[in-house]
Each structure stands twice: as structure tokens, then as C-alpha cells.
N, C-alpha and C. Protein backbone atom coordinates (compact mmCIF):
# COMPACT_ATOMS: atom_id res chain seq x y z
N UNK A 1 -2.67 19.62 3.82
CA UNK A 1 -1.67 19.93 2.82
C UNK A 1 -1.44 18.73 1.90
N UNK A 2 -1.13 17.75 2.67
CA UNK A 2 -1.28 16.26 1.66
C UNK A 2 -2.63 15.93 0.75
N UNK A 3 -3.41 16.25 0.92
CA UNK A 3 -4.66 16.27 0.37
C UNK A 3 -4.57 17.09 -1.12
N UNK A 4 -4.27 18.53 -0.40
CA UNK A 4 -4.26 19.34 -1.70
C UNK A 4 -2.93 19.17 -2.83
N UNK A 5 -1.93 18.35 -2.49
CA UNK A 5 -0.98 17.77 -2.96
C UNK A 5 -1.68 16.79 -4.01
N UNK A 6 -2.30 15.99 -3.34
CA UNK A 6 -3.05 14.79 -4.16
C UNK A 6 -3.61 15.25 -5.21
N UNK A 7 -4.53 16.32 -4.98
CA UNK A 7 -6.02 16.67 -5.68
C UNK A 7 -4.76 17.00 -6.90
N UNK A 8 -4.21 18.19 -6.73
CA UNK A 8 -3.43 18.67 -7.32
C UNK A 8 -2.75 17.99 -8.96
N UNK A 9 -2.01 16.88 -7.82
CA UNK A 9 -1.44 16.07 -8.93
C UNK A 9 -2.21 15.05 -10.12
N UNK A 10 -3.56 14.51 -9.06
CA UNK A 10 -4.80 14.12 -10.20
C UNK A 10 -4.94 15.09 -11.15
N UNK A 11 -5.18 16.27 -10.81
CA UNK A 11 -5.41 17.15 -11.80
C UNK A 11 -4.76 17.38 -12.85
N UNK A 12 -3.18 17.38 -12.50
CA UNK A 12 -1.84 17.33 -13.89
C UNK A 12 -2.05 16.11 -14.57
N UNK A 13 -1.93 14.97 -13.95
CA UNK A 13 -2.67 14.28 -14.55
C UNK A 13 -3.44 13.99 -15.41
N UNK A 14 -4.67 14.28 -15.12
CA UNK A 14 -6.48 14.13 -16.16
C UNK A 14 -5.98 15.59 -17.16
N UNK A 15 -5.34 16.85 -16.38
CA UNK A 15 -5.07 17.30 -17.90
C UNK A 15 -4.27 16.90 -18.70
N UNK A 16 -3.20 16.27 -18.57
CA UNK A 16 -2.31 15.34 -19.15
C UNK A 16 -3.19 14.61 -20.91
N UNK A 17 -4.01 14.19 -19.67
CA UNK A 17 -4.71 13.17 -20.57
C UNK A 17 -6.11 13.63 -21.52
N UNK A 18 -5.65 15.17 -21.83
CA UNK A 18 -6.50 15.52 -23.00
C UNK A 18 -6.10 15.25 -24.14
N UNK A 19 -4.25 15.07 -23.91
CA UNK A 19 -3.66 14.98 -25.34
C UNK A 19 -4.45 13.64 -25.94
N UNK A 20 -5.27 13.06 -25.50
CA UNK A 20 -5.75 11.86 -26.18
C UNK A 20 -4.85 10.71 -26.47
N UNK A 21 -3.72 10.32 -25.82
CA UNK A 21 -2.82 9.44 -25.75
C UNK A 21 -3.97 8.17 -25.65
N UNK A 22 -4.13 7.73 -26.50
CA UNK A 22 -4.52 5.90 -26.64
C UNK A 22 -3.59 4.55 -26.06
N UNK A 23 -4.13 3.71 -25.22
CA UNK A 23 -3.24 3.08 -25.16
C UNK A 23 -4.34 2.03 -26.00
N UNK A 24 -4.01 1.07 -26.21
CA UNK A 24 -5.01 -0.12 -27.35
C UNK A 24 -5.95 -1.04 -26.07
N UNK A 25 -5.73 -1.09 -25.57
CA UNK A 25 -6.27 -2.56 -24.58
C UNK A 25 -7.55 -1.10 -23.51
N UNK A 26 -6.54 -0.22 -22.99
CA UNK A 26 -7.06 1.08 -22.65
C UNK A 26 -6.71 2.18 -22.54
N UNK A 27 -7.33 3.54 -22.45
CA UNK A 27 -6.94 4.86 -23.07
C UNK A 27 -6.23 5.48 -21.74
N UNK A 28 -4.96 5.85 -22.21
CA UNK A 28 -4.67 6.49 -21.22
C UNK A 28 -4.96 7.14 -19.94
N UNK A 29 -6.08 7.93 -20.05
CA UNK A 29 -7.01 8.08 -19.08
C UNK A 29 -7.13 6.80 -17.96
N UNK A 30 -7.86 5.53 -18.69
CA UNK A 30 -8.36 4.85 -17.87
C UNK A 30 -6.85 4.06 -17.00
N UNK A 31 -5.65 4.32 -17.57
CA UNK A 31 -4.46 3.36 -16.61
C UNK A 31 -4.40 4.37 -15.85
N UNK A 32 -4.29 5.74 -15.76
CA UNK A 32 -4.06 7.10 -14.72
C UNK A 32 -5.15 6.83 -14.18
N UNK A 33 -6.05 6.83 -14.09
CA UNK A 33 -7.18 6.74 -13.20
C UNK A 33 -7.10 5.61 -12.22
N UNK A 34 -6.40 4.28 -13.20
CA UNK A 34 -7.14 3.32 -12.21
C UNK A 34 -5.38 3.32 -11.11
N UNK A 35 -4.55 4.23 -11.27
CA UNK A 35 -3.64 4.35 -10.30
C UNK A 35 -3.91 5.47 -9.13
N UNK A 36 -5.26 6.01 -9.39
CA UNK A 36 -5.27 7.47 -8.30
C UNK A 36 -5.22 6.55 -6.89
N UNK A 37 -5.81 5.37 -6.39
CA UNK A 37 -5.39 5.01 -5.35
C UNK A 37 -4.02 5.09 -4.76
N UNK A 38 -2.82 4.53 -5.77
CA UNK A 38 -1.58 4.84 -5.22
C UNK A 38 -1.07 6.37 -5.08
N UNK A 39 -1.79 7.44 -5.84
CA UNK A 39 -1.45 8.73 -5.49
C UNK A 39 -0.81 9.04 -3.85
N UNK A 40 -1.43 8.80 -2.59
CA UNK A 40 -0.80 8.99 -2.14
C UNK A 40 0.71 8.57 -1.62
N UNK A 41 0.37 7.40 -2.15
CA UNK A 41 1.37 6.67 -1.73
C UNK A 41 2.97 7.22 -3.02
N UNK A 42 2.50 7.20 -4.49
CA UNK A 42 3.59 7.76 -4.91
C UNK A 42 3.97 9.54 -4.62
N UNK A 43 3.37 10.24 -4.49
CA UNK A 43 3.28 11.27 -3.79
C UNK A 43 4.44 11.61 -2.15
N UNK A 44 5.13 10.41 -1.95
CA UNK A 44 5.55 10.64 -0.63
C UNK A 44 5.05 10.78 0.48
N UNK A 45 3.52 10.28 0.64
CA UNK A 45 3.28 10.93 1.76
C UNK A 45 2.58 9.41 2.47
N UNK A 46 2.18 9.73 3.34
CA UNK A 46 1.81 8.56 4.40
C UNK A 46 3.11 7.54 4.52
N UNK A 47 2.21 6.27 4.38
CA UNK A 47 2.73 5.15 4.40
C UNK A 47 3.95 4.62 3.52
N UNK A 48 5.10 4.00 4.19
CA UNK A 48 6.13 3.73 3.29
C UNK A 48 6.18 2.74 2.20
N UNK A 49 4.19 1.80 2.33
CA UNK A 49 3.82 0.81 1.99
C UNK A 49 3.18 1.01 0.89
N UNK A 50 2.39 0.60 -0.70
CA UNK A 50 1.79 1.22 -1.34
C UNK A 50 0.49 0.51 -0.44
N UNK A 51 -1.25 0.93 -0.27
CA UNK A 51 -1.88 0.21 -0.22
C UNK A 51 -2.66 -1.08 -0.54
N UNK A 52 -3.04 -1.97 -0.01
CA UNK A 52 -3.93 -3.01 -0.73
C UNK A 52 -4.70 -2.44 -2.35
N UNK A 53 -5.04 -1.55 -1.70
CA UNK A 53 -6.23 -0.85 -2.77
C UNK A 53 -5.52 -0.71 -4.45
N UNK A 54 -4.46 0.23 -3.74
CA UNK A 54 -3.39 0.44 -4.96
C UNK A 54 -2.98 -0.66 -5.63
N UNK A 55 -2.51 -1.65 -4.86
CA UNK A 55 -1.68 -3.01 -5.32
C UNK A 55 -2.90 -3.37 -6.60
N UNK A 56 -4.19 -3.38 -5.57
CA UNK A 56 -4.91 -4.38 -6.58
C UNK A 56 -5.89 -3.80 -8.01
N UNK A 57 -5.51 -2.44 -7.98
CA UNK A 57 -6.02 -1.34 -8.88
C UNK A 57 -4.89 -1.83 -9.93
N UNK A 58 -3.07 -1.72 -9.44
CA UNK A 58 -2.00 -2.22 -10.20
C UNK A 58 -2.47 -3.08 -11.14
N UNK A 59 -2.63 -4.32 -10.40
CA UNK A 59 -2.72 -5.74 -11.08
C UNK A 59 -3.58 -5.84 -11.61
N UNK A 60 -4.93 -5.29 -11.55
CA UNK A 60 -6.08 -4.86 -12.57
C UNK A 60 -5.72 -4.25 -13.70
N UNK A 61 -4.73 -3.44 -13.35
CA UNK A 61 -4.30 -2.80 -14.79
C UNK A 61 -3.21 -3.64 -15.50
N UNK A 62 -2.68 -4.35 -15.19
CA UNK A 62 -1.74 -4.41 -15.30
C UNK A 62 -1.81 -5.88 -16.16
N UNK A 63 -3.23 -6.46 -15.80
CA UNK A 63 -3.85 -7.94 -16.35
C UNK A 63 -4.63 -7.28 -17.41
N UNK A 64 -5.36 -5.95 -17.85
CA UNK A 64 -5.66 -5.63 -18.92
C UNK A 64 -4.57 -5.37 -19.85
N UNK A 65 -3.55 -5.38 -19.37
CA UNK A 65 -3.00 -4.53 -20.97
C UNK A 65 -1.98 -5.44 -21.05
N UNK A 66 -1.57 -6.74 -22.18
CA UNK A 66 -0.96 -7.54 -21.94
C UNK A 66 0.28 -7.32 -23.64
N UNK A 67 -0.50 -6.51 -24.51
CA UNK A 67 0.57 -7.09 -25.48
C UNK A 67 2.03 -5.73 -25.58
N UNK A 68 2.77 -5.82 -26.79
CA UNK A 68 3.71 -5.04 -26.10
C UNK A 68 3.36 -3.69 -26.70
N UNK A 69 2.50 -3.82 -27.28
CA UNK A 69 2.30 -2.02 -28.36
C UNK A 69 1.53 -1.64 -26.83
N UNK A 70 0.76 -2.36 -26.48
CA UNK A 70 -0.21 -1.69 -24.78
C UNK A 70 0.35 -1.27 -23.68
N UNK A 71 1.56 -2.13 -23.96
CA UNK A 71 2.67 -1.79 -22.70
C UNK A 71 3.60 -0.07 -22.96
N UNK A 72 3.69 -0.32 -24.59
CA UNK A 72 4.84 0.91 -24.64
C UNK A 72 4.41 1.78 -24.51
N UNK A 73 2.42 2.23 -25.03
CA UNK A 73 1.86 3.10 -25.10
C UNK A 73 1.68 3.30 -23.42
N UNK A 74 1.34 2.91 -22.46
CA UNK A 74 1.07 2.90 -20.94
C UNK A 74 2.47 3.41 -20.54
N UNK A 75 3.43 3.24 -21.16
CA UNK A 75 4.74 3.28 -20.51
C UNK A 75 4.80 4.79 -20.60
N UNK A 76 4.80 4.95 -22.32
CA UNK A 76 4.42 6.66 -22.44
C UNK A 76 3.85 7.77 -21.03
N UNK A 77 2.37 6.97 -21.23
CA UNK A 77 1.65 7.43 -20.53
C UNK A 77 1.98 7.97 -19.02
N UNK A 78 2.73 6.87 -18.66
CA UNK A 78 2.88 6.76 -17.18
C UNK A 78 4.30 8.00 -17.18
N UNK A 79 5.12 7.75 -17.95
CA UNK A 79 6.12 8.62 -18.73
C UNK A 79 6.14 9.91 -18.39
N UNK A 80 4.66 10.28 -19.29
CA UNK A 80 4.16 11.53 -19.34
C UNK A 80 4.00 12.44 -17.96
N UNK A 81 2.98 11.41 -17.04
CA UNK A 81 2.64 11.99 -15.60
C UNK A 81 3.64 12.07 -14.62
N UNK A 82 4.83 10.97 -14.67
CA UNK A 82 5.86 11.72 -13.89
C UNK A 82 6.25 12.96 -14.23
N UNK A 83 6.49 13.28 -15.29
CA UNK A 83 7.25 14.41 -15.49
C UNK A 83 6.48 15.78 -15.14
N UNK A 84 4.89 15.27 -15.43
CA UNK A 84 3.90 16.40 -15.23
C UNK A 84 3.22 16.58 -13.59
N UNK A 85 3.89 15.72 -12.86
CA UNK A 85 3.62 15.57 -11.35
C UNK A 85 5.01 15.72 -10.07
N UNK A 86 4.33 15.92 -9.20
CA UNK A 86 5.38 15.89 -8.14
C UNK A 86 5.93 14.23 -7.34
N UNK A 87 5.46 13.49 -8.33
CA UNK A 87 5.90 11.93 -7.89
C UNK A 87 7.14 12.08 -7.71
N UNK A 88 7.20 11.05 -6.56
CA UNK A 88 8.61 10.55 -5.76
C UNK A 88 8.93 9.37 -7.31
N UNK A 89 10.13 9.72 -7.74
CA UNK A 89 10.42 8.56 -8.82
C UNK A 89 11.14 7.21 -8.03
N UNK A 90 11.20 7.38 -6.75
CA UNK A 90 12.03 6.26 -6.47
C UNK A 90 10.81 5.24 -6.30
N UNK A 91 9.44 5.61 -5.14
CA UNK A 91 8.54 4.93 -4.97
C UNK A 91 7.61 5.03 -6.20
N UNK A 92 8.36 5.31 -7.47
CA UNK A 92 7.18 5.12 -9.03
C UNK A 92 8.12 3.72 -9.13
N UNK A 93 9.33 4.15 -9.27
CA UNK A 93 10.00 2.31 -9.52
C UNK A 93 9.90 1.12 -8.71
N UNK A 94 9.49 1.59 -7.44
CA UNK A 94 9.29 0.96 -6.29
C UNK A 94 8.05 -0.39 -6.45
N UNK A 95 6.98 0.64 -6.72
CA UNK A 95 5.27 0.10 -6.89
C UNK A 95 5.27 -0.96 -7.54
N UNK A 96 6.02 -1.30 -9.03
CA UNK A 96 5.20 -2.78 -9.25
C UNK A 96 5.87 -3.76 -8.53
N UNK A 97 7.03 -3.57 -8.23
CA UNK A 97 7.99 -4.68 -6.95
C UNK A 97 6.91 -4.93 -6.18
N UNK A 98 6.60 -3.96 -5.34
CA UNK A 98 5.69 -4.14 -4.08
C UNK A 98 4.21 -4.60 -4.38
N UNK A 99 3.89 -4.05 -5.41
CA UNK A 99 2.51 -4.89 -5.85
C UNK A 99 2.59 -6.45 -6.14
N UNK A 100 4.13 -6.58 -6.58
CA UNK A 100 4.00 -8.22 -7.39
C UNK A 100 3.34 -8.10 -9.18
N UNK A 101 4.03 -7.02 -9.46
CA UNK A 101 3.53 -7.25 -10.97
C UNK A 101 4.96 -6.80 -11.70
N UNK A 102 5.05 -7.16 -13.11
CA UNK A 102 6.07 -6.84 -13.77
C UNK A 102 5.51 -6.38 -15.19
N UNK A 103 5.78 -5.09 -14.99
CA UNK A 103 5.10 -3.89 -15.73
C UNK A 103 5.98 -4.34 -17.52
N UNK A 104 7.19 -4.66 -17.19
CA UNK A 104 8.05 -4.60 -18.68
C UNK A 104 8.77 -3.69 -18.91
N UNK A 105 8.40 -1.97 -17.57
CA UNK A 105 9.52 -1.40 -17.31
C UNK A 105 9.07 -0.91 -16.58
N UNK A 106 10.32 0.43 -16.10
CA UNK A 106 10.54 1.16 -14.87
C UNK A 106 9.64 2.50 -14.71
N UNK A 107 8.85 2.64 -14.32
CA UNK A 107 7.98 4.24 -14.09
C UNK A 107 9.17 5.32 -13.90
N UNK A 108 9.87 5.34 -14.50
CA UNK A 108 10.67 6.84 -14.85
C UNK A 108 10.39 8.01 -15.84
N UNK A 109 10.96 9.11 -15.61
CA UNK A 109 11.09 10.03 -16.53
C UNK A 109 11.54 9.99 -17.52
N UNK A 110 12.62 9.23 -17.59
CA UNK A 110 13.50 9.15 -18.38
C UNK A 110 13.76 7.57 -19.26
N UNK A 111 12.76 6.88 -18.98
CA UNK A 111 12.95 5.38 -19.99
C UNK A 111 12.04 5.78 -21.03
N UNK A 112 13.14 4.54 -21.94
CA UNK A 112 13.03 4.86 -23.54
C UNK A 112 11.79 4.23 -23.82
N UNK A 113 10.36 4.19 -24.03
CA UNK A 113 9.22 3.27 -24.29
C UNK A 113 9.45 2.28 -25.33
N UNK A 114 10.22 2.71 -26.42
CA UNK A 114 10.09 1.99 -27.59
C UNK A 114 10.83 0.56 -27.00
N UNK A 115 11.85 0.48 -26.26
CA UNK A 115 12.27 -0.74 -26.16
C UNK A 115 11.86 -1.93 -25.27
């Protein structure tokens, strides 16, 4: 059942990302993608921990996209897939704490990108 949860939500996801949302440094697509490792983990399920894998998929992304037009557009992005997924929003705000990265904001539904 957790599985098909996952697949699931990749899927809202990658369709998400036909709208062709650009981020500049990289395309929307490629920051959703390079988070499917934490899927389960924002998903609620398993571990209360995000994984190694996830953390360091994070900080990979997170060392590509450094200026702030890359950030607001990712913020969008990330924006977008909560709302279009069954993510736990507490462990979306949770993840860059626990990774050790500082995104510039909060993985919510509801934050303003522009600022």
C-alpha cells in the first residue's frame, strides 16, 4: 500500500511538471525528481528520519540552485507538488532542518514565493 502511495504521488508530481515551470539553474522537473528519494519519507510512511539518500539528493539540489530568482521559482515548484500530493506538510517543513540545508523557505502550501 505504501508503495502504491509513492508511485502515485511521483506521478502527481511528473504530471505537475508538464506545465513547464522553469526554474533557471534547473527545470522544475529536475528539483522534483532529484527529491523522489525523500518521497517516502515525506509521504508519512516508514521512518521518522528523512534518509541519507534523501538528505544528500537535498543538498545536491540545494548547492545547484543558489540565486534568489532559482530559489523563488523551486519554491513555486515545490509549492505546486504539495498541494498536488498527499505530503505530510509538517515533515515537508521538517526536511531541510534535518538535512542541514537552508532552502530560504518553508515547503508549504501556502508560502508566498515572491518574498
Amino acid at each position: 500500500m505504501a508503495t502504491s502511495n509513492v508511485v502515485f504521488a511521483i506521478s502527481m508530481v511528473l504530471a505537475l511538471l508538464t506545465r513547464s515551470t522553469v526554474v533557471f539553474a534547473v527545470t522544475c522537473q529536475d528539483g522534483v525528481q532529484s527529491i523522489i528519494p525523500c518521497m517516502p519519507f515525506l509521504l508519512g510512511g516508514g521512518s521518522n528520519q528523512a534518509s541519507s539518500q534523501c538528505c544528500a539528493s537535498a543538498q545536491n539540489l540545494n548547492s545547484e540552485v543558489s540565486s534568489t530568482a532559482d530559489r523563488r521559482a523551486l519554491c513555486q515548484c515545490f509549492k505546486d507538488a504539495v498541494k498536488a500530493t498527499n505530503i505530510d506538510n509538517a515533515r515537508a517543513e521538517e526536511l531541510p532542518k534535518m538535512c542541514h540545508i537552508n532552502l530560504g523557505f518553508d515547503i508549504t502550501p501556502d508560502i508566498d514565493c515572491t518574498k
